[in-house]
C-alpha atoms as a PDB file:
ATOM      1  CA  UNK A   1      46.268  24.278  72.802  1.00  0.00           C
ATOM      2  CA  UNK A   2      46.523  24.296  76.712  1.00  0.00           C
ATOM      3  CA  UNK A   3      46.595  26.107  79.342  1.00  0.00           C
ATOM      4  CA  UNK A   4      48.059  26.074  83.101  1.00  0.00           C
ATOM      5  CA  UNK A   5      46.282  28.040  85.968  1.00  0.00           C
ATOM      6  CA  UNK A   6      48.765  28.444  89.198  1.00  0.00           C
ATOM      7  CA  UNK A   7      47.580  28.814  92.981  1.00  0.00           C
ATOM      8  CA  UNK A   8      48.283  32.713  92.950  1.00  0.00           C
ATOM      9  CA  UNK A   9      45.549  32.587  90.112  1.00  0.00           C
ATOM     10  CA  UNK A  10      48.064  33.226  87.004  1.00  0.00           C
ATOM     11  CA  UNK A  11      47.672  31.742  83.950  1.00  0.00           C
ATOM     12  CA  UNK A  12      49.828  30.315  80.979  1.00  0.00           C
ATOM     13  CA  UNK A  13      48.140  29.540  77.733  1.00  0.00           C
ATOM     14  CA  UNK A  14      49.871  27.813  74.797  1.00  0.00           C
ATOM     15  CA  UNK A  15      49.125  27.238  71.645  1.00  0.00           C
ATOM     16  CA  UNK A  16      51.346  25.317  69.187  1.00  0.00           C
ATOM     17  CA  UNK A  17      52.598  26.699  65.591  1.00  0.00           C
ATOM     18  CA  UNK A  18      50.354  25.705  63.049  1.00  0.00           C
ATOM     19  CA  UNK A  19      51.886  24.236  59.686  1.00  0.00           C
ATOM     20  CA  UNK A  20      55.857  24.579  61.617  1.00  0.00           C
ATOM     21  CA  UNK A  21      54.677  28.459  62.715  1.00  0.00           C
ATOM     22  CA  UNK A  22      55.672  30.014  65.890  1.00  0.00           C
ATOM     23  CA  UNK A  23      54.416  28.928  69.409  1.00  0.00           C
ATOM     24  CA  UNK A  24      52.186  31.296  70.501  1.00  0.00           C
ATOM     25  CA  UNK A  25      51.389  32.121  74.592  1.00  0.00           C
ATOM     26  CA  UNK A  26      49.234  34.359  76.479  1.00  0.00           C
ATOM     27  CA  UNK A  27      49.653  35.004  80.558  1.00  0.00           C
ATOM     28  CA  UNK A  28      47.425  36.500  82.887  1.00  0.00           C
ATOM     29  CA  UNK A  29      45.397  36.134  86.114  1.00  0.00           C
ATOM     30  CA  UNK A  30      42.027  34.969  87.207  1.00  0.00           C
ATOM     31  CA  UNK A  31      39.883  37.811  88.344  1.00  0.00           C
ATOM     32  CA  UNK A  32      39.141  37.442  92.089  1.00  0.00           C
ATOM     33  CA  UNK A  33      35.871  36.187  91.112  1.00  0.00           C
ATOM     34  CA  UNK A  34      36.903  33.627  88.758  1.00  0.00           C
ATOM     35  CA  UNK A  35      39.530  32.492  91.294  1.00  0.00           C
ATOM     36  CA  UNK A  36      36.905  32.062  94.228  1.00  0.00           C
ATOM     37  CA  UNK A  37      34.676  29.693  92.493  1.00  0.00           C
ATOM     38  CA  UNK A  38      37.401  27.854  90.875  1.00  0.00           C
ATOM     39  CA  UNK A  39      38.447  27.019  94.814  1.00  0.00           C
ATOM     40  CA  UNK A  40      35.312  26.071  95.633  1.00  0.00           C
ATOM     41  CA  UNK A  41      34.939  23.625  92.648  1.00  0.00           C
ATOM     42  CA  UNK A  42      37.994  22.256  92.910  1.00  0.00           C
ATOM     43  CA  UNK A  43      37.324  19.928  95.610  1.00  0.00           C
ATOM     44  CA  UNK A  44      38.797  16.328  96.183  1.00  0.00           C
ATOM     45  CA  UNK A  45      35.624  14.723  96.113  1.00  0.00           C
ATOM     46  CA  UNK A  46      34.247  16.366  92.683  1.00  0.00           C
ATOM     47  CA  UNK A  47      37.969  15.217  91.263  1.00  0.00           C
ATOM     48  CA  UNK A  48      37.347  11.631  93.009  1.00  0.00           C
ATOM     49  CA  UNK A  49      33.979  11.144  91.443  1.00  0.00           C
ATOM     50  CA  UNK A  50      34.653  12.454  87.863  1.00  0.00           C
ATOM     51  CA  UNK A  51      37.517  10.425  87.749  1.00  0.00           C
ATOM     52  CA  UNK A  52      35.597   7.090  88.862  1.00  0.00           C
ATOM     53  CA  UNK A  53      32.505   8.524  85.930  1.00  0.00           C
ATOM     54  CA  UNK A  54      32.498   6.205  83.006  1.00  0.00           C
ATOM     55  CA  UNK A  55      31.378   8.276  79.285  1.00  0.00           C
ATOM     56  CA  UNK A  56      29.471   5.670  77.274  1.00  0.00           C
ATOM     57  CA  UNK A  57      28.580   8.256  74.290  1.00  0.00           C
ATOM     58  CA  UNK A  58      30.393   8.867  71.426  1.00  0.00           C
ATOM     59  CA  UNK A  59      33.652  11.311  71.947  1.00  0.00           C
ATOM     60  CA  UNK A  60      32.592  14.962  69.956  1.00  0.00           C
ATOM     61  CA  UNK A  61      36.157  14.678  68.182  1.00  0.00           C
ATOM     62  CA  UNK A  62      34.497  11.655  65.923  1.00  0.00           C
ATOM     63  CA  UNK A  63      31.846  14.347  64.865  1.00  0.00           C
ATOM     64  CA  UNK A  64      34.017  17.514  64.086  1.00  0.00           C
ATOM     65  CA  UNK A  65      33.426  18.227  68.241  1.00  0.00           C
ATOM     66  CA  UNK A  66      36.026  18.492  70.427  1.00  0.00           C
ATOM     67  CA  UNK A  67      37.539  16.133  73.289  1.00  0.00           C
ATOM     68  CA  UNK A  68      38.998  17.547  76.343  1.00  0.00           C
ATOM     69  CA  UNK A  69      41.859  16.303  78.470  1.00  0.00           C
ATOM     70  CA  UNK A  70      42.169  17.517  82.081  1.00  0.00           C
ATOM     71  CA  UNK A  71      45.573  17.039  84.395  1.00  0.00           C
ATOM     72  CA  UNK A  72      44.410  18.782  87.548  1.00  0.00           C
ATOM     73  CA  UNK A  73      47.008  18.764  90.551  1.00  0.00           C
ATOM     74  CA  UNK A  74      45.719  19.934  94.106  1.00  0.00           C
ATOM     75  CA  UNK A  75      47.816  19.423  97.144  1.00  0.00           C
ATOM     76  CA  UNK A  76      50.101  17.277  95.292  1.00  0.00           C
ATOM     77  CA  UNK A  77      47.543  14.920  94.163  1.00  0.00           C
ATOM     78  CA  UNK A  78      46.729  14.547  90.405  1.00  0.00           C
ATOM     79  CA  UNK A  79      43.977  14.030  88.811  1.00  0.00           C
ATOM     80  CA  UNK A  80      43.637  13.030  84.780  1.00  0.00           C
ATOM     81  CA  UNK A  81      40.135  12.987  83.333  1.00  0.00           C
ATOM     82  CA  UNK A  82      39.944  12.621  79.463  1.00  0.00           C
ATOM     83  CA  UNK A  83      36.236  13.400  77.612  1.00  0.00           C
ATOM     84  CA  UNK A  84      36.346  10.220  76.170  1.00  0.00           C
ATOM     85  CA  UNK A  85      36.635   8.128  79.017  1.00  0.00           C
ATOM     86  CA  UNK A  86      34.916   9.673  81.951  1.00  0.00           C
ATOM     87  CA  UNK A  87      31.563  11.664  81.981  1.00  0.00           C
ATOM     88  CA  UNK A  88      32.339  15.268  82.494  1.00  0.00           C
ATOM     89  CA  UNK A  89      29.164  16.952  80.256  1.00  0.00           C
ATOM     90  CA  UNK A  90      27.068  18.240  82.728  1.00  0.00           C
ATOM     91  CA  UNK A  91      29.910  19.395  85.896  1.00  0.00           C
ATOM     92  CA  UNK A  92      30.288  22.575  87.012  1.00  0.00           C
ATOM     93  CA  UNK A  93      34.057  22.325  87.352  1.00  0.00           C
ATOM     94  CA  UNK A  94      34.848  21.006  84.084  1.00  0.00           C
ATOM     95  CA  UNK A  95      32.290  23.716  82.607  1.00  0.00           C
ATOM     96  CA  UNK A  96      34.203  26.265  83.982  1.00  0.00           C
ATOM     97  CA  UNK A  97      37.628  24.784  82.670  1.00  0.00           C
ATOM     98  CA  UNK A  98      36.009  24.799  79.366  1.00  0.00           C
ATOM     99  CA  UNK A  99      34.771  28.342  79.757  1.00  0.00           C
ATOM    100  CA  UNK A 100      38.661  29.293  80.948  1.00  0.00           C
ATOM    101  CA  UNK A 101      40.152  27.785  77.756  1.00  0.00           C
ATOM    102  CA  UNK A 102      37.262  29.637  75.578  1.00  0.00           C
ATOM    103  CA  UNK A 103      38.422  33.037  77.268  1.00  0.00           C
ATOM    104  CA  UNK A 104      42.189  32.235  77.181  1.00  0.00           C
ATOM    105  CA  UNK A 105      41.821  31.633  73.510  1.00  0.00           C
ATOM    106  CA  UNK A 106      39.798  34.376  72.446  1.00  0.00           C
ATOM    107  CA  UNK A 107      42.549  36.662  74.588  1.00  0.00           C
ATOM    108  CA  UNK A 108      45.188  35.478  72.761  1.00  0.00           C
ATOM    109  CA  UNK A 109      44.268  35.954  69.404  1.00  0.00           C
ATOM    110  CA  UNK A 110      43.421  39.387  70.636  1.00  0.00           C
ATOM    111  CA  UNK A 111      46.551  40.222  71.634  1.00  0.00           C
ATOM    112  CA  UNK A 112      48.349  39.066  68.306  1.00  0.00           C
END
């Protein structure tokens, strides 16, 4: 699954058809809350430093976890951070990004 949050706060979450089903996607927008501290996190520095952070662990996805990839564009400059690769565990912008992709998920299956 992914998702895709806009500027104007909108959202697009996707999730893929499992065993050849039907791709399933759920829209919606950030509360004005939400929105506001995403802004906030989202700074060029945070993006600079996570991407520089080196993980040394073991990635969750080799122990039933889950690994994370992250494409995150601001003012035209993109960022890719990856689980695996860089240390993201303990940031409060990637925590939030998880947290989105929890809610996302859990909305969509509501809405089936």
């Amino acid at each position: 699954p992914s998702y895709q949050i806009l500027e104007n706060g909108s959202y697009l979450y996707t999730q893929p058809g499992i065993f050849g089903g039907a791709i399933k996607t759920h829209t919606g927008i950030l509360s004005a809350n939400d929105s506001s501290e995403l802004s906030k996190l989202l700074t060029q520095r945070r993006l600079n430093n996570l991407e520089k952070s080196e993980f040394t662990g073991t990635c969750p996805s080799y122990n039933d976890g889950t690994d994370y990839e992250f494409e995150i564009n601001v003012l035209g400059q993109a960022t890719k951070l990856n689980s695996c690769n860089n240390e993201l565990s303990n940031d409060l912008l990637v925590i939030q990004l998880i947290e989105f992709f929890n809610t996302f998920s859990r909305e969509a299956m509501e809405s089936e």
